[in-house]
PDB file of N, CA and C in Angstrom:
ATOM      1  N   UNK A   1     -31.101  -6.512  26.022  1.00  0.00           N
ATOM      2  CA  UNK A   1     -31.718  -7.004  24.823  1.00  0.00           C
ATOM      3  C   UNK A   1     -33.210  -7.067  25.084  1.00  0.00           C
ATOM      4  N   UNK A   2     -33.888  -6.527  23.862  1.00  0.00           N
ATOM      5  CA  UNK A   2     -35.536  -6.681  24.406  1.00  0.00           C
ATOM      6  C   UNK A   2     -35.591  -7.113  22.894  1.00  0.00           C
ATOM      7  N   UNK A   3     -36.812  -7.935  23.236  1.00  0.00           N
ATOM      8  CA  UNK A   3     -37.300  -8.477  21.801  1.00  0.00           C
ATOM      9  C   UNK A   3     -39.102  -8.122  22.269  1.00  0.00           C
ATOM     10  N   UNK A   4     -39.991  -7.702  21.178  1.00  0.00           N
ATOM     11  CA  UNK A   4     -40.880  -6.970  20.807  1.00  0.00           C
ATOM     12  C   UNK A   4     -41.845  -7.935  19.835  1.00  0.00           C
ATOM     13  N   UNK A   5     -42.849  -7.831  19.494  1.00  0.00           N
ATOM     14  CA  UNK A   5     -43.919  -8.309  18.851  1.00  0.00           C
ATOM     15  C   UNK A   5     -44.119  -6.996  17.833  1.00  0.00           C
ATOM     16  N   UNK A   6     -43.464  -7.257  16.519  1.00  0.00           N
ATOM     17  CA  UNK A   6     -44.086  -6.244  15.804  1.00  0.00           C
ATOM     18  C   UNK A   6     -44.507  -6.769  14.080  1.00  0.00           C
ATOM     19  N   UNK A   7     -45.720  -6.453  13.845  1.00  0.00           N
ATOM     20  CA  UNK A   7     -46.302  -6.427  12.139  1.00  0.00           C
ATOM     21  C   UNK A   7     -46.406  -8.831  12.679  1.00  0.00           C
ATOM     22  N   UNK A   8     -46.637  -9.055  13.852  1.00  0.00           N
ATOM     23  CA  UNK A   8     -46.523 -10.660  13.902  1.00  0.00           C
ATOM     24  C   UNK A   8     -44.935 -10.951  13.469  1.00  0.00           C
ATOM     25  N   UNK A   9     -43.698 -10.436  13.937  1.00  0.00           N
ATOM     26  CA  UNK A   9     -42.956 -11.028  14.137  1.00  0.00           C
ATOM     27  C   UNK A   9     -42.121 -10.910  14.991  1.00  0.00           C
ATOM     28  N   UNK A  10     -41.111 -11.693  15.854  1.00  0.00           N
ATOM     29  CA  UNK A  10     -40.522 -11.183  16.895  1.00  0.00           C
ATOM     30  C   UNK A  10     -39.043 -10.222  16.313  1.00  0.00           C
ATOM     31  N   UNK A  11     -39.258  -8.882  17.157  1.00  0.00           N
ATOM     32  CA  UNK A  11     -37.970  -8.572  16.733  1.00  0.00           C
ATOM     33  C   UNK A  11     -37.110  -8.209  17.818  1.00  0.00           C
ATOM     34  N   UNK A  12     -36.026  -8.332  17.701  1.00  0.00           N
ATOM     35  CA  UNK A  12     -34.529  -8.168  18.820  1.00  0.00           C
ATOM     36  C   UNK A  12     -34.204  -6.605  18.895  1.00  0.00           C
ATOM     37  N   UNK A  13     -33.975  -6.150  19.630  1.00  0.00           N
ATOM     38  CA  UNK A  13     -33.480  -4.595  20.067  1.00  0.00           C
ATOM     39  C   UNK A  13     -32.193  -4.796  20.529  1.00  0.00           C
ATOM     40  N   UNK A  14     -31.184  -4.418  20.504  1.00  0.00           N
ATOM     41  CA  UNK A  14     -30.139  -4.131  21.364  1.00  0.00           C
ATOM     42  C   UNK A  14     -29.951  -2.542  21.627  1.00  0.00           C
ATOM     43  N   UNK A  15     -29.413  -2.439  22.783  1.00  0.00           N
ATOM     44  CA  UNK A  15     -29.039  -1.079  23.276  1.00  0.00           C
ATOM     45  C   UNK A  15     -27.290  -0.672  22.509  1.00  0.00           C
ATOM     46  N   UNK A  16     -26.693   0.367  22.367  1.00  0.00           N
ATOM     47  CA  UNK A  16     -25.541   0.598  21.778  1.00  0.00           C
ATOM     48  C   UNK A  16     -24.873   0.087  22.228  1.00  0.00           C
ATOM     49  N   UNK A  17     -24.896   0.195  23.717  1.00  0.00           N
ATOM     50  CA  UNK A  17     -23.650  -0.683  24.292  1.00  0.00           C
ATOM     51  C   UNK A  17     -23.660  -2.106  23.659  1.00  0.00           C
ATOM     52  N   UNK A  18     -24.983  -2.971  23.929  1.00  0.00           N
ATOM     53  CA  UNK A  18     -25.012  -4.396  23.127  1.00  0.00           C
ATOM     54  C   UNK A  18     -24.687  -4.285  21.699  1.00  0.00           C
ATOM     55  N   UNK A  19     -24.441  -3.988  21.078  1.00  0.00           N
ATOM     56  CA  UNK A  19     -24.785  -3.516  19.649  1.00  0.00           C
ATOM     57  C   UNK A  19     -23.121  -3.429  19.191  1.00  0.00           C
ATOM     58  N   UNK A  20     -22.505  -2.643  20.062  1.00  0.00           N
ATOM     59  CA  UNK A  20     -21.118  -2.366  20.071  1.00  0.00           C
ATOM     60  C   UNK A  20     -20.411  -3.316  21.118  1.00  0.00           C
ATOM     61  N   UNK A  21     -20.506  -4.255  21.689  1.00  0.00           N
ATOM     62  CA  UNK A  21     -20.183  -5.022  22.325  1.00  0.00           C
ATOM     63  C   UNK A  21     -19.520  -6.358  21.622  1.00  0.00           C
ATOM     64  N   UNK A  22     -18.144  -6.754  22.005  1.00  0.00           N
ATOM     65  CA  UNK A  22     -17.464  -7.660  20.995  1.00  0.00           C
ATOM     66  C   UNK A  22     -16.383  -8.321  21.963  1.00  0.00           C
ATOM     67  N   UNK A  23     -16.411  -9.714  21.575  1.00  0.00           N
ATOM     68  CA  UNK A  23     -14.748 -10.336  22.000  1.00  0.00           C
ATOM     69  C   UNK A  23     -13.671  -9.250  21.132  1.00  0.00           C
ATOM     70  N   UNK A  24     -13.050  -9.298  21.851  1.00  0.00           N
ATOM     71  CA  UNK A  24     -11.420  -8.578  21.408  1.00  0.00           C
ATOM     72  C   UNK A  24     -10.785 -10.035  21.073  1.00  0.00           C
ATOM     73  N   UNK A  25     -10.055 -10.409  19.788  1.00  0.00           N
ATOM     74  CA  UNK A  25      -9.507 -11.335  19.840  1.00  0.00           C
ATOM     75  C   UNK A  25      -8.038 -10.728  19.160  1.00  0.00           C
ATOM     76  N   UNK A  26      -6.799 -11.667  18.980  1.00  0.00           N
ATOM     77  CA  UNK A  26      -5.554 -11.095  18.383  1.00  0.00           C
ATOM     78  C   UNK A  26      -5.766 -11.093  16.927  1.00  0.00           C
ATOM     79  N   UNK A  27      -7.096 -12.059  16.581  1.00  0.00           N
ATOM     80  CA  UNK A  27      -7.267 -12.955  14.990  1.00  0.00           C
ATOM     81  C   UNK A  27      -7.102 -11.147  14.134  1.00  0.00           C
ATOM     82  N   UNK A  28      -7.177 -10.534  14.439  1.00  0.00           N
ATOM     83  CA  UNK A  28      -7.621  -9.369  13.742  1.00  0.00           C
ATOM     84  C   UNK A  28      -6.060  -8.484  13.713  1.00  0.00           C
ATOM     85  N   UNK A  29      -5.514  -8.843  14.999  1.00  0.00           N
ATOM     86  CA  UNK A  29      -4.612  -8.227  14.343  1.00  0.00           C
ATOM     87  C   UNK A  29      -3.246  -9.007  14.000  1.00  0.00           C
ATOM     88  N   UNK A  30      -3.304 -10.294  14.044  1.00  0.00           N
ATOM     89  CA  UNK A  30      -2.455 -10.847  13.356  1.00  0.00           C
ATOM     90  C   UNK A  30      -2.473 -11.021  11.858  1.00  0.00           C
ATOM     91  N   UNK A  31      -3.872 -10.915  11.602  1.00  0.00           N
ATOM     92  CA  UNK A  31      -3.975 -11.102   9.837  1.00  0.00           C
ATOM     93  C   UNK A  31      -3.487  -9.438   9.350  1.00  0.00           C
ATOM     94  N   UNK A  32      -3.319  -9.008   9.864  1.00  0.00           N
ATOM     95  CA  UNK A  32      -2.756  -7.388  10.105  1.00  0.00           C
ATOM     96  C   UNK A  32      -1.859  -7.592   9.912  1.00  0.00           C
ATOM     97  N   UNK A  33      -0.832  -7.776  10.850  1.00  0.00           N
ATOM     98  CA  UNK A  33       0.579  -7.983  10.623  1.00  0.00           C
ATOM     99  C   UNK A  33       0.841  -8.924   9.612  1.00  0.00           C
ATOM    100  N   UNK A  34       0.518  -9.882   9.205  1.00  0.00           N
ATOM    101  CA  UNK A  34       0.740 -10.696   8.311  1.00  0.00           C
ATOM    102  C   UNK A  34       0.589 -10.295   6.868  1.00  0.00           C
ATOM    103  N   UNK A  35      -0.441  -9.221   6.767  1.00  0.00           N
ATOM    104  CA  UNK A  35      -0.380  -9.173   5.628  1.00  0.00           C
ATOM    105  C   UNK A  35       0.203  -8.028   5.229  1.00  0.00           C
ATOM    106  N   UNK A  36       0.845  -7.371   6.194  1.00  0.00           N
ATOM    107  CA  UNK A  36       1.784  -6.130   6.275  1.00  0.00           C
ATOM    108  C   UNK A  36       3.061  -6.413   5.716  1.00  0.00           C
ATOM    109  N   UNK A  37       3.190  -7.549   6.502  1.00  0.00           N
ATOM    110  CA  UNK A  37       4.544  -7.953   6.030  1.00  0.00           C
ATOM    111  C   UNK A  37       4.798  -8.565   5.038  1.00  0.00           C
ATOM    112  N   UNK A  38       3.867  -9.299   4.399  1.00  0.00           N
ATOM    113  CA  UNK A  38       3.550  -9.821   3.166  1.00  0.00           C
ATOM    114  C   UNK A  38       3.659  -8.734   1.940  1.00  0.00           C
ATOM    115  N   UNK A  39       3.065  -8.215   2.088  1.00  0.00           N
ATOM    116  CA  UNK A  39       3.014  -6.759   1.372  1.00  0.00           C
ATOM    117  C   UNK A  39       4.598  -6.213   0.869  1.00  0.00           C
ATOM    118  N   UNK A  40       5.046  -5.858   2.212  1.00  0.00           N
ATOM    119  CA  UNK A  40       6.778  -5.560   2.347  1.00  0.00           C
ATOM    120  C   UNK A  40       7.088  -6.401   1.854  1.00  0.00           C
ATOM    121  N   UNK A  41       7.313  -7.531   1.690  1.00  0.00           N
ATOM    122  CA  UNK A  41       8.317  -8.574   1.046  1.00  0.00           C
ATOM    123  C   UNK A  41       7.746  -8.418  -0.424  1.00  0.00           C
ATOM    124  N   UNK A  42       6.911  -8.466  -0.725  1.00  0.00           N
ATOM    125  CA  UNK A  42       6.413  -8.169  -2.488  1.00  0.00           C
ATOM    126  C   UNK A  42       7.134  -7.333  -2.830  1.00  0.00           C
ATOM    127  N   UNK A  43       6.646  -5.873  -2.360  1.00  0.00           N
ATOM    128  CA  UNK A  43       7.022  -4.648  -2.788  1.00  0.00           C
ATOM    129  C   UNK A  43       8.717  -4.837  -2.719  1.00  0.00           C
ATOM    130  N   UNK A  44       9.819  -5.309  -1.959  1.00  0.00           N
ATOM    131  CA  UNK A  44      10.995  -5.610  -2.006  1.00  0.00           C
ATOM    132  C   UNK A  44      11.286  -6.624  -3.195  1.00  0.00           C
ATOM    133  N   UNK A  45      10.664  -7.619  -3.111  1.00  0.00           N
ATOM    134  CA  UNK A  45      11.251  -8.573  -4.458  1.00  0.00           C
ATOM    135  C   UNK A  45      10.745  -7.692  -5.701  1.00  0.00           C
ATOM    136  N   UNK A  46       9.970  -7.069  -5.384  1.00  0.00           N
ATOM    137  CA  UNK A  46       9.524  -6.369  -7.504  1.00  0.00           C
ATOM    138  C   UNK A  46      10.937  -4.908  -7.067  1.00  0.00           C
ATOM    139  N   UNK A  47      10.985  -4.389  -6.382  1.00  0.00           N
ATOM    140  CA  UNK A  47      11.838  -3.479  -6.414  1.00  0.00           C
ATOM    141  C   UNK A  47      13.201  -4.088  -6.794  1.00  0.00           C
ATOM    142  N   UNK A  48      13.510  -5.294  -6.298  1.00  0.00           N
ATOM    143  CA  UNK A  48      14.774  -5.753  -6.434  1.00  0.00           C
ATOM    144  C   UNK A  48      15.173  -6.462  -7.922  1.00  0.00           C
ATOM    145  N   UNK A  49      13.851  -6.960  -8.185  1.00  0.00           N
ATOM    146  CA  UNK A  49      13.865  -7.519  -9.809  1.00  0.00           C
ATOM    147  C   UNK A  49      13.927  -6.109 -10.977  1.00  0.00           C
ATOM    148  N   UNK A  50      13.603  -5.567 -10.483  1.00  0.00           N
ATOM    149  CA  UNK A  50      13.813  -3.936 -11.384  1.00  0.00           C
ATOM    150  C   UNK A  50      15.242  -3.972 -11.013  1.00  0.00           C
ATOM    151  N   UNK A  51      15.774  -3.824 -10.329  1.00  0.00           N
ATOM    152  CA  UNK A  51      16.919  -3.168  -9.725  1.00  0.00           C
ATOM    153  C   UNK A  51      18.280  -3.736 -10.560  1.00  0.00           C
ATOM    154  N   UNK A  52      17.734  -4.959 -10.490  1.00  0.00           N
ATOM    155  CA  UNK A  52      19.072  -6.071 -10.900  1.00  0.00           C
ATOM    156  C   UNK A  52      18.696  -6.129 -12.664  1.00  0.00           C
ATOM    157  N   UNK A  53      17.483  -5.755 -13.289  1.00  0.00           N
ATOM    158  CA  UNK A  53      17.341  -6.273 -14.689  1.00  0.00           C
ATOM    159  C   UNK A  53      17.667  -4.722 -15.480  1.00  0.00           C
ATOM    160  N   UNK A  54      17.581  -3.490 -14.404  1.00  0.00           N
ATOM    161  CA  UNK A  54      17.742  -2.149 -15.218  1.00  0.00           C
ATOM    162  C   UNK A  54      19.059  -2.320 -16.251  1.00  0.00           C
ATOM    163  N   UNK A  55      19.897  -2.613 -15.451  1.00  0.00           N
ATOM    164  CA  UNK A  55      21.145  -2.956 -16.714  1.00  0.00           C
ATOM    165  C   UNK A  55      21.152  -3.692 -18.405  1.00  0.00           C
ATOM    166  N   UNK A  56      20.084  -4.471 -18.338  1.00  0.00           N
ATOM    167  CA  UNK A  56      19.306  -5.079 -19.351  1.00  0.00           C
ATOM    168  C   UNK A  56      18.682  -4.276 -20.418  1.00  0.00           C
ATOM    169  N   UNK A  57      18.081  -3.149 -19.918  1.00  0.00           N
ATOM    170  CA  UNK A  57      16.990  -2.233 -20.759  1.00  0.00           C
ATOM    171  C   UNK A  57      17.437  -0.913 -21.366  1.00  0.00           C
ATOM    172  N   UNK A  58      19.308  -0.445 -21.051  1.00  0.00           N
ATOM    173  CA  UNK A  58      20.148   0.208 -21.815  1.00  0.00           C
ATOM    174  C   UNK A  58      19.606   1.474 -21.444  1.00  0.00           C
ATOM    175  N   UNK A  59      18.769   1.654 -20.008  1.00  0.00           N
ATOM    176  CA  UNK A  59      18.797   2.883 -19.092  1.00  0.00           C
ATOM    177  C   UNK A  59      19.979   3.711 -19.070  1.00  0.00           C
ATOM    178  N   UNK A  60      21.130   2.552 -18.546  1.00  0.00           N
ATOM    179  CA  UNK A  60      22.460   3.761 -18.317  1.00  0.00           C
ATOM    180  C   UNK A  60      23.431   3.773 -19.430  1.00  0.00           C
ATOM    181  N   UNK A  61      22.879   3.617 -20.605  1.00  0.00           N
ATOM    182  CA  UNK A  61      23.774   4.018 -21.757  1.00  0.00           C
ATOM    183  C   UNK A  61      22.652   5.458 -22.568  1.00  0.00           C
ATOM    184  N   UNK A  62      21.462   5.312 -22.234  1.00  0.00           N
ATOM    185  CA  UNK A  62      20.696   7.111 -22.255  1.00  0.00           C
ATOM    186  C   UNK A  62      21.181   8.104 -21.490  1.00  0.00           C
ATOM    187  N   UNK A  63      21.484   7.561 -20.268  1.00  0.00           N
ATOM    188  CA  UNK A  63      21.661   8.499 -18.759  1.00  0.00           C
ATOM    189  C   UNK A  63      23.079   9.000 -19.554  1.00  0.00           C
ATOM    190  N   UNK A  64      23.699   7.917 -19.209  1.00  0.00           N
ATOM    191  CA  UNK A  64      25.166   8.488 -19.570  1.00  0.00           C
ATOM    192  C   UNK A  64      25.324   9.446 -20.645  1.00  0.00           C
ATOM    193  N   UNK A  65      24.722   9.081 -21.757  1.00  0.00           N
ATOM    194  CA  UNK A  65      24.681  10.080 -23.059  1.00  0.00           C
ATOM    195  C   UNK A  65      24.167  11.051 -22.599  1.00  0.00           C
ATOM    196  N   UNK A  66      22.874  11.222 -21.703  1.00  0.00           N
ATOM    197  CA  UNK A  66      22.451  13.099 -21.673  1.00  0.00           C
ATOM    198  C   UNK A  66      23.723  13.563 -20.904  1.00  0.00           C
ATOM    199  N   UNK A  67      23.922  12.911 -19.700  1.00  0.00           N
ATOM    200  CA  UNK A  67      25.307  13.555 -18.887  1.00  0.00           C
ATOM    201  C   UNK A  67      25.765  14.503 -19.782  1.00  0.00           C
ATOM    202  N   UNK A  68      26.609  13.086 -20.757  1.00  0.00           N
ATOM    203  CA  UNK A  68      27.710  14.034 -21.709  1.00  0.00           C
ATOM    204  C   UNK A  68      27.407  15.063 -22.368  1.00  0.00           C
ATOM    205  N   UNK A  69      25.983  15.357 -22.628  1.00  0.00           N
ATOM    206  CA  UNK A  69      25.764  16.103 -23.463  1.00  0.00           C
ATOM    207  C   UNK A  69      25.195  17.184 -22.685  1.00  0.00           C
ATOM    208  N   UNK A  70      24.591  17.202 -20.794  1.00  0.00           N
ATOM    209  CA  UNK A  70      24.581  18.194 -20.236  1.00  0.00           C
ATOM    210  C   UNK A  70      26.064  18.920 -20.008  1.00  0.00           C
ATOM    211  N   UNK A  71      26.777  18.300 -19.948  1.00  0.00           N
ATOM    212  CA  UNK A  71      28.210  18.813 -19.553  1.00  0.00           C
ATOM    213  C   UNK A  71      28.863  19.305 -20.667  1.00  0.00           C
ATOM    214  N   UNK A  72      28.644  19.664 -21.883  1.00  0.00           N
ATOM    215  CA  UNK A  72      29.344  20.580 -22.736  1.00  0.00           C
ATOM    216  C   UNK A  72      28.639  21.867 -22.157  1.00  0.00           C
ATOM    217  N   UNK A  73      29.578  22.800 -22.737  1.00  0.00           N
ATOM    218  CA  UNK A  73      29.837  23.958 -22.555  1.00  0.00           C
ATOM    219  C   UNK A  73      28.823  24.850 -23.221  1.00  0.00           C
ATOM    220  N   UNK A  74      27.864  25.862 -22.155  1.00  0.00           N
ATOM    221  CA  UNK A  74      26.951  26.321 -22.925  1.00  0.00           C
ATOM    222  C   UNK A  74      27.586  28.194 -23.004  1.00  0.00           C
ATOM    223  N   UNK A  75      27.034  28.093 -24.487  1.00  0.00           N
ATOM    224  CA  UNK A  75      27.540  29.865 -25.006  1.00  0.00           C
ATOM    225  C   UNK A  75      26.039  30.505 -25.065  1.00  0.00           C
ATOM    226  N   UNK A  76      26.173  31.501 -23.827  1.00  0.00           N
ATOM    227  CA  UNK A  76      25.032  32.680 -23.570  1.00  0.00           C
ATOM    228  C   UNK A  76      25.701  34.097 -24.208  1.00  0.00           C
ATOM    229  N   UNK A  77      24.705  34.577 -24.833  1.00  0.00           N
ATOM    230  CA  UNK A  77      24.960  36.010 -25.305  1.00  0.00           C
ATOM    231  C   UNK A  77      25.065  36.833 -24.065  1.00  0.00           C
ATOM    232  N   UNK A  78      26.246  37.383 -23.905  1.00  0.00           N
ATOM    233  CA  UNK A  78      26.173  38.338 -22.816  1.00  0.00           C
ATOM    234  C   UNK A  78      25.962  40.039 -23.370  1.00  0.00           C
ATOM    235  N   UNK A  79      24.710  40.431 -22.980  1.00  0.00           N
ATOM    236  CA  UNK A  79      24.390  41.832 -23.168  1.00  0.00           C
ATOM    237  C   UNK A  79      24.903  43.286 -22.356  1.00  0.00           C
TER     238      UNK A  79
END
C-alpha cells in the first residue's frame, strides 16, 4: 500500500494483489445455498398448486374432447 500527496490530498494505491486480496468467509456461500433452496421449494409449491387445481379449470374435459376427435377416422383421396 503506498499513499501519495496528490492535487493536496492524500491518496491510497494498492497493488492488484492488495486490491484483490479478501477474507474467504462461508457467509457467501451459505446465503447461496439458502437461497437455492428457497427458490426450489417456491418453484415446487407453485408447481404443485397448478398441479392439484388443473382439475378445476376443465383442462381435461378439452384434452379429452380433441383425443376423441383426433381418433376418428381420417378419409385421404388415394391417387
Amino acid at each position: 500500500m503506498e499513499k501519495r500527496q496528490e492535487d493536496g490530498e492524500t491518496v491510497t494505491h494498492l497493488s492488484k494483489v492488495e486490491a484483490r486480496s479478501g477474507s474467504r468467509t462461508t457467509v457467501t456461500r451459505s446465503i447461496l445455498v439458502t437461497s437455492l433452496a428457497l427458490v426450489i421449494a417456491v418453484l415446487l409449491i407453485v408447481v404443485a398448486i397448478g398441479y392439484f387445481r388443473a382439475d378445476k379449470t376443465g383442462a381435461d374435459e378439452v384434452n379429452s374432447d380433441n383425443r376423441a376427435g383426433s381418433a376418428a377416422p381420417r378419409t385421404e383421396a388415394v391417387e
